[in-house]
N, C-alpha and C. Protein backbone atom coordinates (compact mmCIF):
# COMPACT_ATOMS: atom_id res chain seq x y z
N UNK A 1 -6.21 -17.88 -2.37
CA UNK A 1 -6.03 -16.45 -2.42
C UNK A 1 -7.00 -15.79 -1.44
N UNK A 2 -6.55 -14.48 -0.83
CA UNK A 2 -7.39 -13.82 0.40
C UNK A 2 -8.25 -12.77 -0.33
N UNK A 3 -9.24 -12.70 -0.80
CA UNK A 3 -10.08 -11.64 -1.58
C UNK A 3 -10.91 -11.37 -0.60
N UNK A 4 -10.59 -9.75 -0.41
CA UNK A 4 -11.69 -8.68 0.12
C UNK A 4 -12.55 -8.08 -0.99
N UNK A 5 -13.90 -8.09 -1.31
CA UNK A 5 -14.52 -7.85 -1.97
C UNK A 5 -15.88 -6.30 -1.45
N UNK A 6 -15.23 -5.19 -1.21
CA UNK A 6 -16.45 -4.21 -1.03
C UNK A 6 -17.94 -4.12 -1.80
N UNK A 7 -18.84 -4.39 -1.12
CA UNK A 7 -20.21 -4.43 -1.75
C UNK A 7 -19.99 -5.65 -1.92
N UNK A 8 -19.91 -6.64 -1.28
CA UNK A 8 -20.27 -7.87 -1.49
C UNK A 8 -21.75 -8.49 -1.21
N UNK A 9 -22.47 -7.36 -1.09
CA UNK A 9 -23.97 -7.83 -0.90
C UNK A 9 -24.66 -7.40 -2.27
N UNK A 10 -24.26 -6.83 -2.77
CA UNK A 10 -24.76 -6.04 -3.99
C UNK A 10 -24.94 -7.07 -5.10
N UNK A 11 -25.79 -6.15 -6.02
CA UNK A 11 -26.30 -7.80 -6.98
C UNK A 11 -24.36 -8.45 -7.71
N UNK A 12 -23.41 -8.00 -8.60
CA UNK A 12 -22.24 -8.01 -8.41
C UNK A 12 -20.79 -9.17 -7.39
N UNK A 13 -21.16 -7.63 -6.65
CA UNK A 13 -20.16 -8.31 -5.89
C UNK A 13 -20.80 -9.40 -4.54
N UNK A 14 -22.31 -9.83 -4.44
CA UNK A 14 -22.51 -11.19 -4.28
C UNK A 14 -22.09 -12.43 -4.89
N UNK A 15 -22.22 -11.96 -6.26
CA UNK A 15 -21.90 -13.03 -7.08
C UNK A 15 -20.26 -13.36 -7.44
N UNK A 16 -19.43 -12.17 -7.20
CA UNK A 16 -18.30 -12.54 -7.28
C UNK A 16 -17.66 -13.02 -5.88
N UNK A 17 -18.37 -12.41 -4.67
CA UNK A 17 -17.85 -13.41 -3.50
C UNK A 17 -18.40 -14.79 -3.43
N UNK A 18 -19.36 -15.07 -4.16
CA UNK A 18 -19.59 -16.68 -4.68
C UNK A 18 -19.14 -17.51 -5.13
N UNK A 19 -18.48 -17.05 -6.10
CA UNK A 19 -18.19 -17.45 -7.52
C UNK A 19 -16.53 -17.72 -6.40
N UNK A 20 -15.91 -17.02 -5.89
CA UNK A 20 -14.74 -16.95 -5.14
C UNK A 20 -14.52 -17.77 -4.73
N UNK A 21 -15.61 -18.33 -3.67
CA UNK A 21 -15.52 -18.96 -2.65
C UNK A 21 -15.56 -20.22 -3.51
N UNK A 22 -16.47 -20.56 -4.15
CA UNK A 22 -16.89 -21.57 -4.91
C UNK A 22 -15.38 -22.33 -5.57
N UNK A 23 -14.57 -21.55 -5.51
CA UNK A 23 -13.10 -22.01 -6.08
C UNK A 23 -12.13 -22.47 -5.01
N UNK A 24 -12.85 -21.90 -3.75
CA UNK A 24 -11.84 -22.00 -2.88
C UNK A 24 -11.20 -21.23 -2.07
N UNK A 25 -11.28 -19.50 -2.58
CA UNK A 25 -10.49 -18.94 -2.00
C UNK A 25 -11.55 -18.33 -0.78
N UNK A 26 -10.30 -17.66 -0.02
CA UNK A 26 -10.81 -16.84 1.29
C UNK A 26 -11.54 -15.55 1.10
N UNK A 27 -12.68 -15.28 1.50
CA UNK A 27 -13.11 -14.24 0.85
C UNK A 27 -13.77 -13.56 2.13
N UNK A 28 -12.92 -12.59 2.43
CA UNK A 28 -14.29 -10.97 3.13
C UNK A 28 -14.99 -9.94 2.55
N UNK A 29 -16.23 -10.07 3.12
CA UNK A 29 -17.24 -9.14 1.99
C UNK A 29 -17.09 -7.83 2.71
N UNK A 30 -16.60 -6.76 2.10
CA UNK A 30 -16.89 -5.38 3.16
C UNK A 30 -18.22 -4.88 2.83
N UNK A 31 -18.96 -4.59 3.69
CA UNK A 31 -20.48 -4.14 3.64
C UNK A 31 -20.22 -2.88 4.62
N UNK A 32 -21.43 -1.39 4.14
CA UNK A 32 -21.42 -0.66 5.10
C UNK A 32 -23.43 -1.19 5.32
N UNK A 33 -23.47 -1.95 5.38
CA UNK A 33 -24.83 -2.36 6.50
C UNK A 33 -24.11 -3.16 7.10
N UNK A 34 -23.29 -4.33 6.75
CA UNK A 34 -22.46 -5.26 7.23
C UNK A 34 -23.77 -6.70 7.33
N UNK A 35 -24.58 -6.88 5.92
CA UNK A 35 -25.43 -7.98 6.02
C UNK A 35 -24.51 -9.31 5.51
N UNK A 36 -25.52 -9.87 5.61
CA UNK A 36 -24.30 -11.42 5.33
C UNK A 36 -24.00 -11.39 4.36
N UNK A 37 -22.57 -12.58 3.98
CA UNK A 37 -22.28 -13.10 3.21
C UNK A 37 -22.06 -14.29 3.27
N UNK A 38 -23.02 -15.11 2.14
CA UNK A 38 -22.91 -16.85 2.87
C UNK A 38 -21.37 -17.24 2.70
N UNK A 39 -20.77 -17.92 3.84
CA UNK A 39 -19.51 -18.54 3.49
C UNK A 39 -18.22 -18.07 3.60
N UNK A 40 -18.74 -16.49 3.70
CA UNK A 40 -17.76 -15.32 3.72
C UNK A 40 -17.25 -14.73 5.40
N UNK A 41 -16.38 -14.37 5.37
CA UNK A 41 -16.28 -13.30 6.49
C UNK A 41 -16.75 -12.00 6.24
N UNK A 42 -17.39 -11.26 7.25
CA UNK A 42 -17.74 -9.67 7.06
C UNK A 42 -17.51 -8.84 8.03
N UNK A 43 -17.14 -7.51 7.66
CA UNK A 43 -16.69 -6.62 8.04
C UNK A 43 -17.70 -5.30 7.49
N UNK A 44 -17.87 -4.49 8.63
CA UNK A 44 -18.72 -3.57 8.56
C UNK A 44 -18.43 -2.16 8.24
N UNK A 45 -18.38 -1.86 6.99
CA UNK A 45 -17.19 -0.36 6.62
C UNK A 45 -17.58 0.04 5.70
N UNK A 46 -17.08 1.23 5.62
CA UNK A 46 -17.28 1.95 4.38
C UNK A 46 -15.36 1.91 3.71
N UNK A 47 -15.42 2.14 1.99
CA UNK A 47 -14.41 2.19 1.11
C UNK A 47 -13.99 3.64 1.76
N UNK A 48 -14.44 4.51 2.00
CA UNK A 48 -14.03 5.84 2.00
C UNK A 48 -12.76 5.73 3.90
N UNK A 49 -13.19 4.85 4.64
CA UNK A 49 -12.24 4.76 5.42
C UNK A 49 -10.95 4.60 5.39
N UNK A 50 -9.78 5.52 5.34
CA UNK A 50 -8.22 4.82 5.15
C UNK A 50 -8.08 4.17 6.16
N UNK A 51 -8.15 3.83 7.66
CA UNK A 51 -7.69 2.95 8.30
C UNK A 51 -8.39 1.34 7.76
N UNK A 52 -9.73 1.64 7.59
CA UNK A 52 -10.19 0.41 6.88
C UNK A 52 -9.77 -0.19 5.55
N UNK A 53 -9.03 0.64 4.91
CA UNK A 53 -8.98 0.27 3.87
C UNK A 53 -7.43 -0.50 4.37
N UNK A 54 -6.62 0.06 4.73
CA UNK A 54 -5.40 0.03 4.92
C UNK A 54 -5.02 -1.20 5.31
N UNK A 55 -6.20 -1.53 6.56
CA UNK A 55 -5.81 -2.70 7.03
C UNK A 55 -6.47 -3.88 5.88
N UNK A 56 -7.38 -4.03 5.22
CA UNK A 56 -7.99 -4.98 4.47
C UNK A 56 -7.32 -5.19 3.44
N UNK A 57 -6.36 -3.98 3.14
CA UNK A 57 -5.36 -4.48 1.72
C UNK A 57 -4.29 -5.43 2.50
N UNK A 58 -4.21 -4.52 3.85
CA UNK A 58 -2.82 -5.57 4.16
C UNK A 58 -2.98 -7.11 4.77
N UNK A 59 -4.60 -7.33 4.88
CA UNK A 59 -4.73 -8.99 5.14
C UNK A 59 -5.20 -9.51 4.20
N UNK A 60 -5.52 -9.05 2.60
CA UNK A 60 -5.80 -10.19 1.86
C UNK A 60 -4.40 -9.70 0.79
N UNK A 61 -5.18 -10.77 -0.76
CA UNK A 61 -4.03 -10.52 -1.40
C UNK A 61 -4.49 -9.39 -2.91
N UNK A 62 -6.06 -9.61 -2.66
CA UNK A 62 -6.27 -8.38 -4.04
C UNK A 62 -7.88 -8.31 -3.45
N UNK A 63 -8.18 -6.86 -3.67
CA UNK A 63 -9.10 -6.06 -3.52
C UNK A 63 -10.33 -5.74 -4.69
N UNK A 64 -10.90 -6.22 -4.34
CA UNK A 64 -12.58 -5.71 -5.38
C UNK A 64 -13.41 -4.59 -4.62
N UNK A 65 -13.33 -4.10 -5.76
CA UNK A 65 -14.17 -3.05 -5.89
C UNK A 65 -15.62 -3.02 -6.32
N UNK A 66 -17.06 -3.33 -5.63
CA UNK A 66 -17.82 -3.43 -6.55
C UNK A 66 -18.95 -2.25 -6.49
N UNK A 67 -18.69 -1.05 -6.18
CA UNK A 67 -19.58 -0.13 -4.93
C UNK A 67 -20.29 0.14 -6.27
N UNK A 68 -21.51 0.97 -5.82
CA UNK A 68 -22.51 1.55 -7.01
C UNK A 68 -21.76 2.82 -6.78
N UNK A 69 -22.06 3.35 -7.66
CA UNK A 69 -22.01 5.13 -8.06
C UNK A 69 -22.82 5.98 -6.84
N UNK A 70 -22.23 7.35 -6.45
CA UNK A 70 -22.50 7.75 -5.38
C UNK A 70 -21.28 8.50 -4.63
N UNK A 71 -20.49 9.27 -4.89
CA UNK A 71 -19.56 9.73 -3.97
C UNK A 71 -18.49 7.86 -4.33
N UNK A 72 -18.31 7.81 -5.10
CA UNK A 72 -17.22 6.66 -6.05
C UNK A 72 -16.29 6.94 -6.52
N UNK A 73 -15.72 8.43 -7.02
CA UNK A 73 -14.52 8.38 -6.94
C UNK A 73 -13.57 8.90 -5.65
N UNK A 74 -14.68 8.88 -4.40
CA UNK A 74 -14.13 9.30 -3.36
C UNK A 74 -13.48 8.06 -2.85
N UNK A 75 -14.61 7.15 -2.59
CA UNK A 75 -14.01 5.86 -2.18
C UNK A 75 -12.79 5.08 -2.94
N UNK A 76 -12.83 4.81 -4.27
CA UNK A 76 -11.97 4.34 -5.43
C UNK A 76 -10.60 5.38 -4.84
N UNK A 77 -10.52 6.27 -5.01
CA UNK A 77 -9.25 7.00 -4.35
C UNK A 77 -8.61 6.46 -3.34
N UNK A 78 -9.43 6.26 -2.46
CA UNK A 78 -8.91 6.09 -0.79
C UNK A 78 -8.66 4.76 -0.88
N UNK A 79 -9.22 3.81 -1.91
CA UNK A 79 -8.80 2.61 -1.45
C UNK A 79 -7.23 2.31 -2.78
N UNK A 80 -7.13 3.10 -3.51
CA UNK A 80 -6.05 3.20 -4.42
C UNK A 80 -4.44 3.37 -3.36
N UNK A 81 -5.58 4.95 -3.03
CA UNK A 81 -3.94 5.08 -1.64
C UNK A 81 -3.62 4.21 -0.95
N UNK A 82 -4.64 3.12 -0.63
CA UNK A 82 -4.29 1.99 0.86
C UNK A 82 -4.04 1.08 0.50
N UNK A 83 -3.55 0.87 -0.89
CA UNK A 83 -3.36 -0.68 -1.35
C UNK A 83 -2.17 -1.15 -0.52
N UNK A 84 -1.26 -0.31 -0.93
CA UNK A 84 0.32 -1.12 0.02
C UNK A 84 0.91 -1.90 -1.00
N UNK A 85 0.75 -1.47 -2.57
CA UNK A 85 1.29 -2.69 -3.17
C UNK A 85 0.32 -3.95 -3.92
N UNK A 86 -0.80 -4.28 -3.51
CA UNK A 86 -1.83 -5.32 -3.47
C UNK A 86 -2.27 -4.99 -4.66
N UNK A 87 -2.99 -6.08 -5.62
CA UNK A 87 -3.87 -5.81 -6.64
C UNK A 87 -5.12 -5.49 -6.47
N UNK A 88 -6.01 -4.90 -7.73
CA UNK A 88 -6.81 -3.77 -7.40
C UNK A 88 -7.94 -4.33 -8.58
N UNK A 89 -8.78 -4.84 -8.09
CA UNK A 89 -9.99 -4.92 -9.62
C UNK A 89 -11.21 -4.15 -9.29
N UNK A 90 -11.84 -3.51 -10.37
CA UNK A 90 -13.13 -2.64 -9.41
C UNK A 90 -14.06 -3.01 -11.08
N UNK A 91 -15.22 -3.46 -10.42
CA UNK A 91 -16.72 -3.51 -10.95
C UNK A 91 -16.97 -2.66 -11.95
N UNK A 92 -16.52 -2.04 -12.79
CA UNK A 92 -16.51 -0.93 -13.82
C UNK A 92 -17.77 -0.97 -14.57
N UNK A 93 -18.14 0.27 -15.57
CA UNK A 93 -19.30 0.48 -16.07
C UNK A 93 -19.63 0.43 -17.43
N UNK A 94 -20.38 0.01 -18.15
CA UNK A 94 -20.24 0.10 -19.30
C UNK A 94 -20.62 1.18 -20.82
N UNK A 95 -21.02 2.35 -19.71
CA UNK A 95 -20.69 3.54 -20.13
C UNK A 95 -19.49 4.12 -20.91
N UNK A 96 -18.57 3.46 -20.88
CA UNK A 96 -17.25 4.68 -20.97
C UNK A 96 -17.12 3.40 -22.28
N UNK A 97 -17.66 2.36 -22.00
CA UNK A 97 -17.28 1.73 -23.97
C UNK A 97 -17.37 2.15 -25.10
N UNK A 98 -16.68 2.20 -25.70
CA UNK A 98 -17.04 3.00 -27.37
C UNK A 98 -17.54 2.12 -28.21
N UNK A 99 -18.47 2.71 -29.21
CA UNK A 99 -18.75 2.34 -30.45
C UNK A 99 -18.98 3.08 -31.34
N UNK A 100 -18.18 2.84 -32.15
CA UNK A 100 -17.63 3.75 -33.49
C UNK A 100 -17.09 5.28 -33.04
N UNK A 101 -15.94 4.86 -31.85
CA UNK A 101 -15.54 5.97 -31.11
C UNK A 101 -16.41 6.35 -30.59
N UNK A 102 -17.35 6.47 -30.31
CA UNK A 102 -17.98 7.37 -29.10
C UNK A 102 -18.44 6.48 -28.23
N UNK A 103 -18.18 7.29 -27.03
CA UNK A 103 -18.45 6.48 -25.40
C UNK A 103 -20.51 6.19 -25.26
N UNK A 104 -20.58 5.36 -25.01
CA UNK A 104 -22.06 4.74 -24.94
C UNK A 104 -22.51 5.38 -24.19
N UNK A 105 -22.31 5.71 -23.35
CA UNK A 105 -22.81 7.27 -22.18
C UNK A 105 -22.92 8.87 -23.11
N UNK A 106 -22.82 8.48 -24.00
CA UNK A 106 -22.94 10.14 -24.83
C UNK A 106 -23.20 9.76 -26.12
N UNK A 107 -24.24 8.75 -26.54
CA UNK A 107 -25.05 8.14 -27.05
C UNK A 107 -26.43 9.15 -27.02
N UNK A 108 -26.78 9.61 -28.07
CA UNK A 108 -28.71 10.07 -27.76
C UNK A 108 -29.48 9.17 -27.31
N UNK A 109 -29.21 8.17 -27.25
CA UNK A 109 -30.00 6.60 -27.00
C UNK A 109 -29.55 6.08 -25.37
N UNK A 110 -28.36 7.21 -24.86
CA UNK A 110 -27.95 5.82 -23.67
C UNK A 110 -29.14 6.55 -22.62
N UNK A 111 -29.88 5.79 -22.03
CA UNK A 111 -31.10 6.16 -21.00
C UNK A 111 -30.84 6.92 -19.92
N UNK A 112 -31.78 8.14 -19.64
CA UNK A 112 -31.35 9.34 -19.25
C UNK A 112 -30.99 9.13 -17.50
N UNK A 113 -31.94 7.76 -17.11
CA UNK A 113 -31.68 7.65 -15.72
C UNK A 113 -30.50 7.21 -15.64
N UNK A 114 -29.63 6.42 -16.56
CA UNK A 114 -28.61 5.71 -16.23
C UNK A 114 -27.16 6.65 -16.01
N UNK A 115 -27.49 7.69 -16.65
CA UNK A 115 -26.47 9.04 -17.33
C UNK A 115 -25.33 9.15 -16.22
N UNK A 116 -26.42 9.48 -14.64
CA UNK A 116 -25.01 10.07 -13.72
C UNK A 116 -23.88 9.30 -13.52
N UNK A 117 -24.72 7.76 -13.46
CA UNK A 117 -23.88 6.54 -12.73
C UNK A 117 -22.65 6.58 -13.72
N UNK A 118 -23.34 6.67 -14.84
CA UNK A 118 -22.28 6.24 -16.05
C UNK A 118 -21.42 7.11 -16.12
N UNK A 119 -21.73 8.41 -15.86
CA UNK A 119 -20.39 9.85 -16.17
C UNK A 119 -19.56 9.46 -15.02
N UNK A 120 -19.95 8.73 -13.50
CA UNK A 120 -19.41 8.71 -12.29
C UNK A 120 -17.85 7.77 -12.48
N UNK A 121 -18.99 6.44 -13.32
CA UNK A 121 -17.74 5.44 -13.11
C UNK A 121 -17.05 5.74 -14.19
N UNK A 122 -17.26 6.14 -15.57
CA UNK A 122 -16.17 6.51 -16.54
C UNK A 122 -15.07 7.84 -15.70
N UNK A 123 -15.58 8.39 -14.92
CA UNK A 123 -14.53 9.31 -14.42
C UNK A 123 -13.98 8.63 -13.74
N UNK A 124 -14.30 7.49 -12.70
CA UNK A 124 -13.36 6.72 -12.05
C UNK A 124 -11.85 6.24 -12.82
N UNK A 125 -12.84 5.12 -14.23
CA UNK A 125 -11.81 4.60 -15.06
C UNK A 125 -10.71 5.92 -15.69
N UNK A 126 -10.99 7.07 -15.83
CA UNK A 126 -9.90 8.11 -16.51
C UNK A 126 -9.27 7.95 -15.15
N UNK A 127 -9.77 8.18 -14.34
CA UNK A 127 -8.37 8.42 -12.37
C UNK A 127 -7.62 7.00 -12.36
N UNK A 128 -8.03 6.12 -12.39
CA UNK A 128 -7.50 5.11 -12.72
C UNK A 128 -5.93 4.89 -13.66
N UNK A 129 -6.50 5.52 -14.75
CA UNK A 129 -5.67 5.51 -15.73
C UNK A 129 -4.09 6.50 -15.74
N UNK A 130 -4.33 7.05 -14.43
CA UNK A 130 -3.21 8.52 -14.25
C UNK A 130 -2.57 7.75 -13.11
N UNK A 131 -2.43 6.69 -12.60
CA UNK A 131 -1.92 6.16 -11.13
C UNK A 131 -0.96 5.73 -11.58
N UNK A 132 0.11 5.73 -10.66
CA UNK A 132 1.55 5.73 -10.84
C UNK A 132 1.61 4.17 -11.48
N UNK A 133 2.92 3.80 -12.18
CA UNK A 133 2.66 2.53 -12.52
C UNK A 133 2.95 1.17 -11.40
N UNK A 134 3.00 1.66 -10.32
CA UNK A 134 3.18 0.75 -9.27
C UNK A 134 1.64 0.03 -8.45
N UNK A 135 0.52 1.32 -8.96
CA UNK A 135 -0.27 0.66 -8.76
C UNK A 135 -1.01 -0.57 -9.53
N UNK A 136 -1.62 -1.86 -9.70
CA UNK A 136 -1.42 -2.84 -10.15
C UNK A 136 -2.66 -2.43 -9.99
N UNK A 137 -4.02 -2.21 -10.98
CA UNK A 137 -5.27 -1.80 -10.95
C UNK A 137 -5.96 -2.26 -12.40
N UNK A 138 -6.86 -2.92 -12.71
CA UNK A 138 -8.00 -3.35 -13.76
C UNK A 138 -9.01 -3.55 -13.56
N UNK A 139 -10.06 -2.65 -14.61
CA UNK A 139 -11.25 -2.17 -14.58
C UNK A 139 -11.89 -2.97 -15.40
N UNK A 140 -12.97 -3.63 -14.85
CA UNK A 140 -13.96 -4.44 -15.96
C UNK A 140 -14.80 -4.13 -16.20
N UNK A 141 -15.42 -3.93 -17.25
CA UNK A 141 -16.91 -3.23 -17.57
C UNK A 141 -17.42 -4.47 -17.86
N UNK A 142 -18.86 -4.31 -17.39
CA UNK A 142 -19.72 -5.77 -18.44
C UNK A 142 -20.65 -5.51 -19.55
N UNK A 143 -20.72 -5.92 -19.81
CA UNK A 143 -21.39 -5.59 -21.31
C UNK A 143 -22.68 -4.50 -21.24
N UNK A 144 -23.46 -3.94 -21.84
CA UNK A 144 -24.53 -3.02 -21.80
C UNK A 144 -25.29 -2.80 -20.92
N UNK A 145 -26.17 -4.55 -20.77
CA UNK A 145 -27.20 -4.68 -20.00
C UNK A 145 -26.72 -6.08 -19.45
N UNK A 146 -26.43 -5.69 -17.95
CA UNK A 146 -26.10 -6.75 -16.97
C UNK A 146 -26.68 -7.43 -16.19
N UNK A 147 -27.29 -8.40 -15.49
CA UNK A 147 -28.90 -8.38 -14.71
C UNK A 147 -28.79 -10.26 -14.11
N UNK A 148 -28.93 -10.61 -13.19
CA UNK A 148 -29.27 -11.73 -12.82
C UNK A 148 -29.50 -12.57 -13.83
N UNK A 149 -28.73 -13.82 -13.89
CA UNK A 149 -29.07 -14.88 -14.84
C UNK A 149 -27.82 -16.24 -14.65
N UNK A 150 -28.13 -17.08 -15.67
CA UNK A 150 -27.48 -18.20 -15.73
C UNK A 150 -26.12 -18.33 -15.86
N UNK A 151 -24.89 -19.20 -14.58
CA UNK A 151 -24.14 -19.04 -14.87
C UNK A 151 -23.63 -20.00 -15.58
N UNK A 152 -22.99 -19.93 -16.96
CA UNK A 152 -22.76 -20.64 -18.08
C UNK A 152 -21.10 -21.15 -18.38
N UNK A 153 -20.41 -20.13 -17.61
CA UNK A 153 -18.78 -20.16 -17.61
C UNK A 153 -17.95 -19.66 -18.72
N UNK A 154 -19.21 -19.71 -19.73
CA UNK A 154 -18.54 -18.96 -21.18
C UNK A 154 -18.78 -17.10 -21.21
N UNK A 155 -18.34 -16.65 -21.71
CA UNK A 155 -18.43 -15.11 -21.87
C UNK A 155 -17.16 -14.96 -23.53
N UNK A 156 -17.10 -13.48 -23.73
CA UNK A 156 -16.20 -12.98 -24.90
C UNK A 156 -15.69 -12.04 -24.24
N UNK A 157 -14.56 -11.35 -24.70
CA UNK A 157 -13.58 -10.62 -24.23
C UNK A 157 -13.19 -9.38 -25.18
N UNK A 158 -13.41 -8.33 -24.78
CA UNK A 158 -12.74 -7.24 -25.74
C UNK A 158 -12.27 -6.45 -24.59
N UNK A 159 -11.45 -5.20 -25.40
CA UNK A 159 -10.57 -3.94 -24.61
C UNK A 159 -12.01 -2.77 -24.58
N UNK A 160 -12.04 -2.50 -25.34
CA UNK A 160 -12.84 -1.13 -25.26
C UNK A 160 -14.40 -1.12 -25.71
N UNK A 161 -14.66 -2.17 -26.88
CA UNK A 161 -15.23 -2.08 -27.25
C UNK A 161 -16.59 -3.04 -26.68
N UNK A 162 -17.55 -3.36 -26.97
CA UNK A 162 -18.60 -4.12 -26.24
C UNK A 162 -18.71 -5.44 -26.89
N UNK A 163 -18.40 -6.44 -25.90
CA UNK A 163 -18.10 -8.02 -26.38
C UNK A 163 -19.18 -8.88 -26.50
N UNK A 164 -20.11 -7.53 -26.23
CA UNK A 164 -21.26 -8.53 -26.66
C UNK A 164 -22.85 -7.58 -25.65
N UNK A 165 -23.64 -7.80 -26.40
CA UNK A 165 -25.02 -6.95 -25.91
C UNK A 165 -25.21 -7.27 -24.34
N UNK A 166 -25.36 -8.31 -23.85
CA UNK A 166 -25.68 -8.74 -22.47
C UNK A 166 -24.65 -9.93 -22.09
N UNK A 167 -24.47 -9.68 -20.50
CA UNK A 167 -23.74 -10.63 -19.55
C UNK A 167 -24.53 -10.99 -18.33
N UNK A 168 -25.00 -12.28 -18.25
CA UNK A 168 -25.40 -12.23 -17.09
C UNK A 168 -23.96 -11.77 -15.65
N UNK A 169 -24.86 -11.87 -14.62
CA UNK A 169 -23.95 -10.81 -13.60
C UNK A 169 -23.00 -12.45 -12.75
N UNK A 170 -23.51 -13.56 -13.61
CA UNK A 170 -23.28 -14.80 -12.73
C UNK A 170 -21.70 -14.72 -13.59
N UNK A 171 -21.70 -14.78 -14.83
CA UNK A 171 -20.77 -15.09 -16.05
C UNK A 171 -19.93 -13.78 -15.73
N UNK A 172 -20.29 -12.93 -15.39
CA UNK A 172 -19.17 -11.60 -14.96
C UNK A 172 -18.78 -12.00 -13.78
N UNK A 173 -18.73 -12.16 -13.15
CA UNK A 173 -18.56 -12.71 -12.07
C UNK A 173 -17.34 -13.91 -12.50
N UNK A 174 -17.48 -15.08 -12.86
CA UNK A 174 -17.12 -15.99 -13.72
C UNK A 174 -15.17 -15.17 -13.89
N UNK A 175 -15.78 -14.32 -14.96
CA UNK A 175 -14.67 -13.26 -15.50
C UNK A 175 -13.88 -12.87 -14.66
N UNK A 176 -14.48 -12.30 -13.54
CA UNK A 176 -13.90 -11.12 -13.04
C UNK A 176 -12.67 -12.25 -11.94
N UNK A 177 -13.51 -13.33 -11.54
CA UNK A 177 -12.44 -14.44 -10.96
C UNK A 177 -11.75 -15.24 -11.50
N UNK A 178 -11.49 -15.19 -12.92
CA UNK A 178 -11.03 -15.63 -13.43
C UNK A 178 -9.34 -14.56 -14.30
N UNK A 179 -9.89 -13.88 -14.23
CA UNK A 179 -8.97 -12.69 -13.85
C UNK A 179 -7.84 -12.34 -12.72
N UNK A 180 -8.62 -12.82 -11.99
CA UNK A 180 -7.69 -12.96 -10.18
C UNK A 180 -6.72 -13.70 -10.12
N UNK A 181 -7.34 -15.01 -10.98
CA UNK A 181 -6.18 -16.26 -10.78
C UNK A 181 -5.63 -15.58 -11.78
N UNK A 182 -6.08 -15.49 -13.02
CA UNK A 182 -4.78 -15.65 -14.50
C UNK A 182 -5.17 -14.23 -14.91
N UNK A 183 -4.30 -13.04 -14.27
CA UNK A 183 -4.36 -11.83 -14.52
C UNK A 183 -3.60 -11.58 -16.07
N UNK A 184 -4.14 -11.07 -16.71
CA UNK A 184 -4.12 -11.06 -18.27
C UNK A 184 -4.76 -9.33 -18.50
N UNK A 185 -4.50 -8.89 -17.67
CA UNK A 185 -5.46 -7.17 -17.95
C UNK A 185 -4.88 -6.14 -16.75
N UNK A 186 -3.51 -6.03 -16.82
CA UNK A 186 -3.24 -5.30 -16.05
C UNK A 186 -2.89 -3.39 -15.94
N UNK A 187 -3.30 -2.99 -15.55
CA UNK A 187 -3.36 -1.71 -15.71
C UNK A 187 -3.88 -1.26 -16.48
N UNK A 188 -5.11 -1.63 -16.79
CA UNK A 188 -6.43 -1.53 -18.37
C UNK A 188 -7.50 -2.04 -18.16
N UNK A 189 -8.34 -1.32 -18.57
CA UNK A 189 -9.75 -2.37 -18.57
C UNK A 189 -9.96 -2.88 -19.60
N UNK A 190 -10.98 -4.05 -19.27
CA UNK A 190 -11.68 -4.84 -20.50
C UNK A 190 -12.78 -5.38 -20.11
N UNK A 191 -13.72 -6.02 -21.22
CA UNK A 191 -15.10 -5.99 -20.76
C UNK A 191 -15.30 -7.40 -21.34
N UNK A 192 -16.18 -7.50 -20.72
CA UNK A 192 -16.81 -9.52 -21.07
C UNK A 192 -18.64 -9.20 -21.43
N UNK A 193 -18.92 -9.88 -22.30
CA UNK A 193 -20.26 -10.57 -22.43
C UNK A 193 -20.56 -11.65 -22.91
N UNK A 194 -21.76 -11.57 -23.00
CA UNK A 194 -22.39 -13.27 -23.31
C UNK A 194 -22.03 -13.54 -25.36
């Protein structure tokens, strides 16, 4: 499989152009520094480009999304419009998870620095959710607290709710390519942890 992966330098989507390659498939990292990716091809761009986007949907076969928050639902848009058809997975947040109905981002407890990122990408996942049904798009959140660690191959699986307190970012990763091959979450998100 041809996976273009944006932010493939990022803690994330390093690990999922790893984890990629590590299987076999073809993988270009889009970077706007354009630093390496071991193993990978790279390309020097920003998500917010439609000619860039346009052409990168039309040479692989599914698109990752892994950008941080920041002017994110600008990019997430533009690369929605440029699919051409192609599948669509994007790095999602684990903000917009509920527990006991309410979204973990509107929590008295969810940490005040984390707040914007989290209102950013839960607004992504609602735009997401309004796209025609031709677009072929799934959002993964990872569990609470995500962070460098051991990759184990095991994780848990829920829709909305949180599958578990922590994921390392190796085991999301794990998920998120494992997803690619045996798509089981289409037009929905779902979240993995340890």
């Amino acid at each position: 499989m041809r996976i273009a992966v944006y932010g493939a330098t990022g803690m994330i989507g390093s690990r999922v152009a790893a984890e990629a390659l590590s299987r076999g498939h073809e993988v270009t990292g889009i970077t706007r520094s354009g630093g390496a990716v071991e193993g990978a091809k790279v390309e020097q761009g920003d998500a917010a480009d439609p000619a860039l986007a346009a052409r990168i949907a039309d040479e692989h076969d599914v698109v990752v999304a892994s950008i941080p928050p920041g002017e994110l639902q600008r990019r997430i848009e533009n690369l929605a419009a440029n699919l051409g058809g192609k599948r669509f997975l994007m790095v999602g947040g684990a903000g917009s998870l509920l527990v006991g109905g309410e979204r973990l981002v509107d929590s008295p407890d969810f940490p005040a620095a984390w707040k914007p990122g989290a209102l950013e990408t839960a607004e992504v996942l609602e735009y997401l959710r309004t796209l025609p049904d031709d677009v072929d798009w799934t959002y993964l959140s990872p569990a609470p607290m995500i962070g460098p660690g051991e990759r184990t191959g095991r994780y848990q699986v829920a829709d909305d709710t949180p599958a578990g307190d922590s994921v390392s970012a190796e085991d999301y990763a794990v998920a998120l390519v494992d997803e690619l091959e045996r798509p089981a979450h289409r037009r929905t998100r779902f979240t993995v942890g340890s």
